[in-house]
Protein backbone atom coordinates (compact mmCIF):
# COMPACT_ATOMS: atom_id res chain seq x y z
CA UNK A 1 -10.72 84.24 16.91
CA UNK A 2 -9.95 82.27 14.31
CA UNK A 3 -9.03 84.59 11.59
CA UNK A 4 -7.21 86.75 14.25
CA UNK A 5 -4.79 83.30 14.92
CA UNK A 6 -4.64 83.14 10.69
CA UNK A 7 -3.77 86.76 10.38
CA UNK A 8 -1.34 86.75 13.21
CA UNK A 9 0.16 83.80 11.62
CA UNK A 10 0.72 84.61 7.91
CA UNK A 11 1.91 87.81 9.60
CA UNK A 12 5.18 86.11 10.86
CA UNK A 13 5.65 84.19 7.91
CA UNK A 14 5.81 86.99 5.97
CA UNK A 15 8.14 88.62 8.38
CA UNK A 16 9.71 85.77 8.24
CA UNK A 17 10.38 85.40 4.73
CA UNK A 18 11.24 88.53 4.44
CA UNK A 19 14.31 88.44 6.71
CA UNK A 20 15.04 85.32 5.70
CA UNK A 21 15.50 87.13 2.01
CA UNK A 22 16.89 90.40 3.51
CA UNK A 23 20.15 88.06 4.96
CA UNK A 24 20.45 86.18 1.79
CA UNK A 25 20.54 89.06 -0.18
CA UNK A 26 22.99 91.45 1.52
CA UNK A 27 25.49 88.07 1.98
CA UNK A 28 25.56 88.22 -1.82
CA UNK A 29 26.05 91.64 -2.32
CA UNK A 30 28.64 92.19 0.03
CA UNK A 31 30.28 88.63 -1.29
CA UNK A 32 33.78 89.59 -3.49
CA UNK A 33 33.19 88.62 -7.06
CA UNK A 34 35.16 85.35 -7.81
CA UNK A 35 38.47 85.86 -9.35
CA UNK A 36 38.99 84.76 -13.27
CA UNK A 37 42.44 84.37 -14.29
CA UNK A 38 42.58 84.04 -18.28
CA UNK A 39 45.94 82.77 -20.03
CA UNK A 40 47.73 85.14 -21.26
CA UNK A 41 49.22 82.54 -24.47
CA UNK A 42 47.52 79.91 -26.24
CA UNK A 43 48.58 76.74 -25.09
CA UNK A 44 51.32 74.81 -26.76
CA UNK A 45 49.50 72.36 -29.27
CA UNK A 46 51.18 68.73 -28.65
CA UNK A 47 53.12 67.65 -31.69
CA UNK A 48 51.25 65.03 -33.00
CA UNK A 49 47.76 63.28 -31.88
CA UNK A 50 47.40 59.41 -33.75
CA UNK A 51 43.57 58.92 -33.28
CA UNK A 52 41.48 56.42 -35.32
CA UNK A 53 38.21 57.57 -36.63
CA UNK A 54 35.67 54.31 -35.94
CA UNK A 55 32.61 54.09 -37.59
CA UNK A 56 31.33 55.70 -40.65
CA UNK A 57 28.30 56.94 -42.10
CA UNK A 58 27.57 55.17 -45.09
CA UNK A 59 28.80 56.82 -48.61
CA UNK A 60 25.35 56.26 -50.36
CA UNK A 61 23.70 58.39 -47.22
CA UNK A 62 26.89 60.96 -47.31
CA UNK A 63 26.53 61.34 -50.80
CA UNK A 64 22.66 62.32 -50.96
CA UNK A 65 23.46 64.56 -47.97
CA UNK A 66 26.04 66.68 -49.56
CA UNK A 67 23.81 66.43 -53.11
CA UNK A 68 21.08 67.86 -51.20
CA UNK A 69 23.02 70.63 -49.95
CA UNK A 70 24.51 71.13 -52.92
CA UNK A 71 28.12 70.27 -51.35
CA UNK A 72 30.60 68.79 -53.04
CA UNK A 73 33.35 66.53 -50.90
CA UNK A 74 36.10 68.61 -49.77
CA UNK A 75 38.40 66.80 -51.84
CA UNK A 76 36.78 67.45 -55.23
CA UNK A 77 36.42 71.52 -54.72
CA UNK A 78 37.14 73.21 -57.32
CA UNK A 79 41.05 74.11 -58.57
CA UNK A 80 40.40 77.71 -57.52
CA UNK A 81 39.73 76.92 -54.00
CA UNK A 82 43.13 77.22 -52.57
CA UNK A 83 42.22 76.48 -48.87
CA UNK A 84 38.07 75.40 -47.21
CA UNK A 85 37.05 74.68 -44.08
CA UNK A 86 33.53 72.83 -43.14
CA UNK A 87 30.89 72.70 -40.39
CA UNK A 88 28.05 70.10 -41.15
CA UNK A 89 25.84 70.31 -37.97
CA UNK A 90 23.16 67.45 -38.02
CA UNK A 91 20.79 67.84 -34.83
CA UNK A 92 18.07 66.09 -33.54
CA UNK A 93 15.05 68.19 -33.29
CA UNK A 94 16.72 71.38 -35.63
CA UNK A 95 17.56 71.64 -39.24
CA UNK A 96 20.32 70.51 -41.05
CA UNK A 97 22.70 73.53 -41.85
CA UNK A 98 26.26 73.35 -43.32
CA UNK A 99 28.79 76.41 -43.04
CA UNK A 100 31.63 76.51 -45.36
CA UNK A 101 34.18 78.92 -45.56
CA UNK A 102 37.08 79.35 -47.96
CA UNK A 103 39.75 81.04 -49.67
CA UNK A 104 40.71 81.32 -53.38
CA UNK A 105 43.75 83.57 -53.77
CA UNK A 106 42.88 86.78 -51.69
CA UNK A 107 39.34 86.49 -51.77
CA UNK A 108 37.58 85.15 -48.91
CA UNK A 109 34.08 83.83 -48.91
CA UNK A 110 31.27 82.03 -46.36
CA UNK A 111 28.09 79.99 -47.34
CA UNK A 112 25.41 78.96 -45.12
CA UNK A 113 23.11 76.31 -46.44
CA UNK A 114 20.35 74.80 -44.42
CA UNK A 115 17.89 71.83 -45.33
CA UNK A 116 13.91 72.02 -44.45
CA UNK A 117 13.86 68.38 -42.28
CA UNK A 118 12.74 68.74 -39.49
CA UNK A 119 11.46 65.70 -36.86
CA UNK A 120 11.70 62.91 -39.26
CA UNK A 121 14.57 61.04 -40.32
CA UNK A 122 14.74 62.36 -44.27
CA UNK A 123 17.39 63.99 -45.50
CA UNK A 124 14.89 67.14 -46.63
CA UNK A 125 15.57 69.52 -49.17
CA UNK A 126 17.71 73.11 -49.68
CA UNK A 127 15.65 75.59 -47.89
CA UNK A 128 18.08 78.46 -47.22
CA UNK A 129 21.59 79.27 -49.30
CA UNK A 130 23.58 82.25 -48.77
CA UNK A 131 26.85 83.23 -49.91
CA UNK A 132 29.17 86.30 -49.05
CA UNK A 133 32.20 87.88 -49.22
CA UNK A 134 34.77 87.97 -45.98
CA UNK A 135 37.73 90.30 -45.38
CA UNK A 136 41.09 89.65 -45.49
CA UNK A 137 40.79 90.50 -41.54
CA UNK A 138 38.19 88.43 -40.74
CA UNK A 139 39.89 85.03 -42.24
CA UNK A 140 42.97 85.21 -40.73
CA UNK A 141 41.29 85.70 -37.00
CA UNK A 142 39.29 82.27 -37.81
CA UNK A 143 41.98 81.02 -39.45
CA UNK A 144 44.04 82.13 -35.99
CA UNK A 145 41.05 80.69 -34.04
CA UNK A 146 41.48 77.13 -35.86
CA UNK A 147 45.25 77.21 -34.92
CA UNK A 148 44.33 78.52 -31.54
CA UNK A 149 42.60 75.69 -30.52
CA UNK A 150 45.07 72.95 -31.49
CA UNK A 151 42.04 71.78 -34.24
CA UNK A 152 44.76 69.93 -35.75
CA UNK A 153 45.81 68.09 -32.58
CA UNK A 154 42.47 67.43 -31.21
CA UNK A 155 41.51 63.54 -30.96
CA UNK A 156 38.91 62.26 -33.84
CA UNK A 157 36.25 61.10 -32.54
CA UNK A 158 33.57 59.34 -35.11
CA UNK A 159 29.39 59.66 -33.27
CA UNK A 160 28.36 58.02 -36.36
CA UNK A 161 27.33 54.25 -36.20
């Protein structure tokens, strides 16, 4: 009797459940797909953004860092470099990696460089370094994508304490 009250039981859950999922499933598929609307131009970048950077890392720390990478500071590249832009991505529980990509004339380069930290707060050592060649084509479309995004408008905003 008592496994006939059990069976008849998880019986109409399961029926249950499984028009409860039935419903839920044909309101989604017969739901209309949102509507995206995309711009179809950039937007305008705002003529000028005055932002104060507060905070720095300290030079002593910023100059290891860079050593360690092999970086130099943007403003010491070398007279060939007509034109470099930087990513130095510092997480918490990844390595250190630094993207650089720049322009000398018409040729058109990218480096990756990443350290071997890892959990601990030292600075670590070169681990992986690779340097190639970009086209023409595929600088100007970053170079578009910098402008793009109003990079040069965009507020500074200094995480480092």
């Amino acid at each position: 009797m008592f496994m006939k009250r059990l069976s008849l039981r998880l019986t109409i859950a399961l029926a249950t459940f499984s028009i409860g999922i039935s419903i839920v499933t044909f309101g989604l598929l017969t739901r209309p797909l949102p509507n995206i609307d995309l711009p179809q131009h950039p937007p305008e970048c705002a003529s000028e953004f005055n932002a104060e950077i507060t905070g720095d890392i300290g030079s002593a720390w910023r100059t290891k860092f860079l050593a360690r990478l092999r970086e130099l500071p943007l403003k010491d590249s070398t007279a060939n470099v007509d034109e470099t832009y930087r990513l130095i991505w510092i997480p918490t529980f990844h390595k250190p990696t630094v993207i650089r990509i720049w322009r000398s004339g018409e040729n058109y380069y990218i480096v990756t460089k990443r350290l071997n930290r890892k959990n601990d707060l030292t600075i670590g050592n070169l681990k992986f370094d690779q340097t190639r060649s970009l086209t023409a084509e595929k600088w100007h479309s970053f170079v578009s994508l910098i402008n793009q995004s109003c990079f040069w408008n965009a507020p500074s905003i200094a995480v480092f304490n």
